[in-house]
N, C-alpha and C. Protein backbone atom coordinates (compact mmCIF):
# COMPACT_ATOMS: atom_id res chain seq x y z
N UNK A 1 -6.20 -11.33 14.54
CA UNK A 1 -4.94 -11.95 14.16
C UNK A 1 -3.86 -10.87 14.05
N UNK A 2 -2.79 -11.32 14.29
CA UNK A 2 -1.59 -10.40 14.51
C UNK A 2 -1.07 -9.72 12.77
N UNK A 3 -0.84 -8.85 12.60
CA UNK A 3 -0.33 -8.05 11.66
C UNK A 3 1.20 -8.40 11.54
N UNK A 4 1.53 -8.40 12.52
CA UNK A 4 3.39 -8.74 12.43
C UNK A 4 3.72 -10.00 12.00
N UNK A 5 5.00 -9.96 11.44
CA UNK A 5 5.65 -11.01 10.60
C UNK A 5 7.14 -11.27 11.23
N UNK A 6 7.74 -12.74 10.94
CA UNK A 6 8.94 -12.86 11.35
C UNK A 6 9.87 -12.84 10.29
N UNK A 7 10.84 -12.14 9.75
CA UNK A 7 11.37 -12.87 8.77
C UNK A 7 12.73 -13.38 9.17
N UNK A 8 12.97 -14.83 8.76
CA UNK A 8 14.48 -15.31 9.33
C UNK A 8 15.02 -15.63 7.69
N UNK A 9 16.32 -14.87 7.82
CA UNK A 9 17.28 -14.90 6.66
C UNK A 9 18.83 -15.58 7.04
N UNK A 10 18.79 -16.88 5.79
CA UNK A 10 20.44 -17.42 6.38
C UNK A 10 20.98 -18.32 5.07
N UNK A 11 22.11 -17.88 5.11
CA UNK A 11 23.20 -18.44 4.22
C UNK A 11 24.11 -18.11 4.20
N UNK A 12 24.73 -18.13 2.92
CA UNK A 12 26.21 -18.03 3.13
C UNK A 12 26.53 -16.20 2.59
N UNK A 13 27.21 -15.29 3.27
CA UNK A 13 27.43 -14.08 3.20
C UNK A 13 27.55 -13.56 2.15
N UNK A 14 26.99 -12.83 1.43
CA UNK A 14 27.47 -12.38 0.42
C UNK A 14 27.07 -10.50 0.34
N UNK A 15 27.13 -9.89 -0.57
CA UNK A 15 27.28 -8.44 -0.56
C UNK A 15 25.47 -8.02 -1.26
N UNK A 16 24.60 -7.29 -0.52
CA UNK A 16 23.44 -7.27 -0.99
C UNK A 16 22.40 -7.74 -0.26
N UNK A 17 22.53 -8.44 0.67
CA UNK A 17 21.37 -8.95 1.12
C UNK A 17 19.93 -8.78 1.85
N UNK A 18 20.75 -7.95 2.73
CA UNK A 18 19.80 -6.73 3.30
C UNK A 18 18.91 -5.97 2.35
N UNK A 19 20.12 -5.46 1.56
CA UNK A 19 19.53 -4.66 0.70
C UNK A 19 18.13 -5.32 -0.53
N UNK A 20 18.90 -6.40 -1.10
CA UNK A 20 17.49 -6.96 -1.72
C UNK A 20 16.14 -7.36 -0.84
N UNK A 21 16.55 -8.08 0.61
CA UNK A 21 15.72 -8.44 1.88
C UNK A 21 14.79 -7.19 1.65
N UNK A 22 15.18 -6.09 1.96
CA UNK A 22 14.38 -4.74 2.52
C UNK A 22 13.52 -4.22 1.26
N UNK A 23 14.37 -4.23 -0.05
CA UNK A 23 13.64 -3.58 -0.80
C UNK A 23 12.21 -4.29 -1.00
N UNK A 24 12.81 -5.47 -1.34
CA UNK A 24 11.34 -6.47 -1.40
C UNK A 24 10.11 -6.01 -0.24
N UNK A 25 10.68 -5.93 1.32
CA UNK A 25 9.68 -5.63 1.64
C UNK A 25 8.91 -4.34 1.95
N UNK A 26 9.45 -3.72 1.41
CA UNK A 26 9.43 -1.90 0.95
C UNK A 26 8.68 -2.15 -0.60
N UNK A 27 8.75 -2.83 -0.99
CA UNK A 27 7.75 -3.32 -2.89
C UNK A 27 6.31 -3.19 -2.06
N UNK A 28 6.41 -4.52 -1.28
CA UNK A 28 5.37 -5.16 -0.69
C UNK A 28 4.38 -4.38 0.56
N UNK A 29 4.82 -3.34 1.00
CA UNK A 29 4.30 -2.23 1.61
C UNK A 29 4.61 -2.70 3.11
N UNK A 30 5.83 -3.54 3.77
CA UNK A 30 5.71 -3.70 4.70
C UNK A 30 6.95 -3.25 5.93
N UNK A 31 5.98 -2.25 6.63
CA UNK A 31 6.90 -1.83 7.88
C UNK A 31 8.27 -2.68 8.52
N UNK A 32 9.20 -2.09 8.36
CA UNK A 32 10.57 -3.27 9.71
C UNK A 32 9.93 -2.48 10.78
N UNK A 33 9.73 -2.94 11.78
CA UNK A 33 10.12 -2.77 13.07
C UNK A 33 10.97 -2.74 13.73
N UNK A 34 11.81 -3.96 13.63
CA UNK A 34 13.10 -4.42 14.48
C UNK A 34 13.70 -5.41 13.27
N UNK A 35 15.23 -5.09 13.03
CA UNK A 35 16.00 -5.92 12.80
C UNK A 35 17.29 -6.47 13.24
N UNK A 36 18.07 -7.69 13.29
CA UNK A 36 19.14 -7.71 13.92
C UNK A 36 19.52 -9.02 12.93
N UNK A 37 21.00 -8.80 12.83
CA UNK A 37 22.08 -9.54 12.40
C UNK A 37 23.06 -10.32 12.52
N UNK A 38 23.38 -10.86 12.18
CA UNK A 38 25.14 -11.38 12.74
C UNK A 38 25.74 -12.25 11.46
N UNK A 39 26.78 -12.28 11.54
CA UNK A 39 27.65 -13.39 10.91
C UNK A 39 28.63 -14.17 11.54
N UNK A 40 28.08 -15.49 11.64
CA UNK A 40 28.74 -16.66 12.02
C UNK A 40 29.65 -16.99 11.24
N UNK A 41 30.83 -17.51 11.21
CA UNK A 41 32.08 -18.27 10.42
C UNK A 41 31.69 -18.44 8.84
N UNK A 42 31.15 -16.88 8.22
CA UNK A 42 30.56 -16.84 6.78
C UNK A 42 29.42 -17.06 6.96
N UNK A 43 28.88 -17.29 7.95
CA UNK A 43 27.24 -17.79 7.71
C UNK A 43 26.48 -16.60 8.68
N UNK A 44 25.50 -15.70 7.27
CA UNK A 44 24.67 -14.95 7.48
C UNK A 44 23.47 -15.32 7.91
N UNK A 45 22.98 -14.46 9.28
CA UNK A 45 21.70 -14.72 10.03
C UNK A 45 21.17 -13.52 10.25
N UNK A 46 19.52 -12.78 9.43
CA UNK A 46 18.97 -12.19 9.94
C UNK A 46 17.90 -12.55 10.63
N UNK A 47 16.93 -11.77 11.45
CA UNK A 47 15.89 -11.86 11.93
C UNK A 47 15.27 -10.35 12.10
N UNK A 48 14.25 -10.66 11.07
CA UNK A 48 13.20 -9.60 11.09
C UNK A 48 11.64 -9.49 11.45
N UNK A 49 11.61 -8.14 12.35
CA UNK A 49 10.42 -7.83 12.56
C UNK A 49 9.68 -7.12 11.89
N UNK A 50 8.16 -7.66 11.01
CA UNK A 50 7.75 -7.01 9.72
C UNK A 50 6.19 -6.44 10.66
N UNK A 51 5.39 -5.50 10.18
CA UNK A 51 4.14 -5.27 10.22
C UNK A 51 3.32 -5.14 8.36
N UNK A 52 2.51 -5.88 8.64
CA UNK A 52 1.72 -5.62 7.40
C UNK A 52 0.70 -5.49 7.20
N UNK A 53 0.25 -4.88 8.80
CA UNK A 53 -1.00 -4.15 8.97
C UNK A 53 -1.54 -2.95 7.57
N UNK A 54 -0.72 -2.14 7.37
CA UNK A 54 -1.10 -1.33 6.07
C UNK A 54 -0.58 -1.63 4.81
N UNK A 55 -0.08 -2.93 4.18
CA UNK A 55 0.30 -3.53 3.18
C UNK A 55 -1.45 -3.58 2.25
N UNK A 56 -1.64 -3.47 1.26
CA UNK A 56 -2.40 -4.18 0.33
C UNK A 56 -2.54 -5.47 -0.14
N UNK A 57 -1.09 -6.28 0.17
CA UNK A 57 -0.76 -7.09 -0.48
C UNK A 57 -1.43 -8.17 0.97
N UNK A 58 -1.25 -9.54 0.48
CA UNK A 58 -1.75 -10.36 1.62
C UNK A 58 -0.49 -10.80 2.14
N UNK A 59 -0.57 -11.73 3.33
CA UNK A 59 0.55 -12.47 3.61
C UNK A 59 1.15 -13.79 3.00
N UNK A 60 0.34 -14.62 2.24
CA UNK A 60 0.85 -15.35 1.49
C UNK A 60 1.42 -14.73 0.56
N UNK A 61 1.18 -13.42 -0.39
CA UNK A 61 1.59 -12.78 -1.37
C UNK A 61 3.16 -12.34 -1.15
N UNK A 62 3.14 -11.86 0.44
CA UNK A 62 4.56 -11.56 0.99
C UNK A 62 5.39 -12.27 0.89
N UNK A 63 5.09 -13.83 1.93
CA UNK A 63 5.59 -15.23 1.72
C UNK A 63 6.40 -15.14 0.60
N UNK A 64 5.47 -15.34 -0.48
CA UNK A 64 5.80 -15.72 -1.93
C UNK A 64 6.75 -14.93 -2.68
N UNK A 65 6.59 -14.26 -2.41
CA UNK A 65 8.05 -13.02 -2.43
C UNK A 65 9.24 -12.82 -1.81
N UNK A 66 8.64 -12.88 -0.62
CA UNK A 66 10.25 -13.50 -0.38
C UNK A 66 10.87 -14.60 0.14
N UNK A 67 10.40 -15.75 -0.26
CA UNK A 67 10.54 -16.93 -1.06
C UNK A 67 11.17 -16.98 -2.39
N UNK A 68 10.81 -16.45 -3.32
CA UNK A 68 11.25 -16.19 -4.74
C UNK A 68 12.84 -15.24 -4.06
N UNK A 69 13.16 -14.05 -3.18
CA UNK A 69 14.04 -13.42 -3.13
C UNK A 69 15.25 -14.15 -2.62
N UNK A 70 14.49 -15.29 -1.77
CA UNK A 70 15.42 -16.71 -1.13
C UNK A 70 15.99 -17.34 -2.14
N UNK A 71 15.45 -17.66 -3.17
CA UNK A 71 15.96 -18.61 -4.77
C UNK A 71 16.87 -17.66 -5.19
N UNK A 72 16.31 -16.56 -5.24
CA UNK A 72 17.32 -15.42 -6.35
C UNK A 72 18.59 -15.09 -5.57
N UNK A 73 18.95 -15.63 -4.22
CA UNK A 73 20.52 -14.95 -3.68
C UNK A 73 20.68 -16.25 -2.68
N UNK A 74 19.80 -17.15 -3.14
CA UNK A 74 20.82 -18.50 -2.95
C UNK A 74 21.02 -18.96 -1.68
N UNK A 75 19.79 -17.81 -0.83
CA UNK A 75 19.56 -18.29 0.83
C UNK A 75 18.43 -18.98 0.64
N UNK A 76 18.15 -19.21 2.35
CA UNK A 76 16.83 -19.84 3.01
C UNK A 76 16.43 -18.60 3.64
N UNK A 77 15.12 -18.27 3.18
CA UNK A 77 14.19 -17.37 4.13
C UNK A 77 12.66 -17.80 4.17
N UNK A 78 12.41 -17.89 5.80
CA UNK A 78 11.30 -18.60 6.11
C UNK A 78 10.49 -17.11 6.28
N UNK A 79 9.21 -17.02 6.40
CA UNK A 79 8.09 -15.80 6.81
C UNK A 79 6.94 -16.16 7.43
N UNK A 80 6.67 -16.05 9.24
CA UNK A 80 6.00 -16.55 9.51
C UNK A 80 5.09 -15.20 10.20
N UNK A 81 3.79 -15.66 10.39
CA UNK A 81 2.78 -15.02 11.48
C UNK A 81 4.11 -14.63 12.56
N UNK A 82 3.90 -13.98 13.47
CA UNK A 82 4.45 -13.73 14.78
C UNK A 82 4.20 -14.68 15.87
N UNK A 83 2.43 -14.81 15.64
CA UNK A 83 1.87 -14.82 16.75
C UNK A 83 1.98 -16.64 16.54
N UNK A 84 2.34 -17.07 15.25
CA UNK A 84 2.63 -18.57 15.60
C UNK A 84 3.86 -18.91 16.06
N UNK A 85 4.50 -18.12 15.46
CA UNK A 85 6.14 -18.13 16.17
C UNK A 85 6.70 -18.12 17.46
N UNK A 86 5.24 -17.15 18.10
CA UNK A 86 5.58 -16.97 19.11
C UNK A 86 5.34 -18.32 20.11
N UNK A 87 3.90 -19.09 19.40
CA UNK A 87 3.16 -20.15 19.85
C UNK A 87 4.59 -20.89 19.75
N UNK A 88 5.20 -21.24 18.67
CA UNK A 88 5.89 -22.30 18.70
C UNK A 88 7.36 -22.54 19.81
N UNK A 89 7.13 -21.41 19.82
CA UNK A 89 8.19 -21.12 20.94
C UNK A 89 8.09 -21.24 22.46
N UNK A 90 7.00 -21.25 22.09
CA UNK A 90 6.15 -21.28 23.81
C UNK A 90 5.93 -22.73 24.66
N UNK A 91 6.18 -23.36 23.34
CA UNK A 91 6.18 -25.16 24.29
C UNK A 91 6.69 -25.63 24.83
């Protein structure tokens, strides 16, 4: 099973986000690979590439974290496998 993670981050812009985004997954022991950004008409969109091949922590544990970091700044952030993402994309 794939080690890599997707993370998609979106709401409305505000100052911090990245920054809480990253630290969380810098808590959680997990590599960026690739990230990229934009802002639409106030509306913030990341998409991140995570590895958590050398994390301790599990991937639901990640999830759940940043899930909770989604509540605390008032976005939506989803965290998926890669390799389903990739599936889902593939249809």
């Amino acid at each position: 099973m794939s080690e890599q993670i997707i993370v998609t981050v979106s709401g409305i812009d505000k100052v911090g986000i990245v920054a809480r985004v990253t630290t969380a997954l810098a808590q959680y022991e997990v590599n960026i690979e690739d990230i990229k950004q934009t802002l639409m008409q106030g509306h913030f969109v990341m998409f991140l590439l995570g590895n958590i091949e050398k994390s301790k922590y599990s991937f639901k544990e990640i999830k759940e974290a940043l899930t909770d970091v989604g509540k605390e700044l008032g976005m939506e952030i989803w965290v998926q496998r890669k390799e389903i993402f990739d599936n889902m994309h593939n249809i």
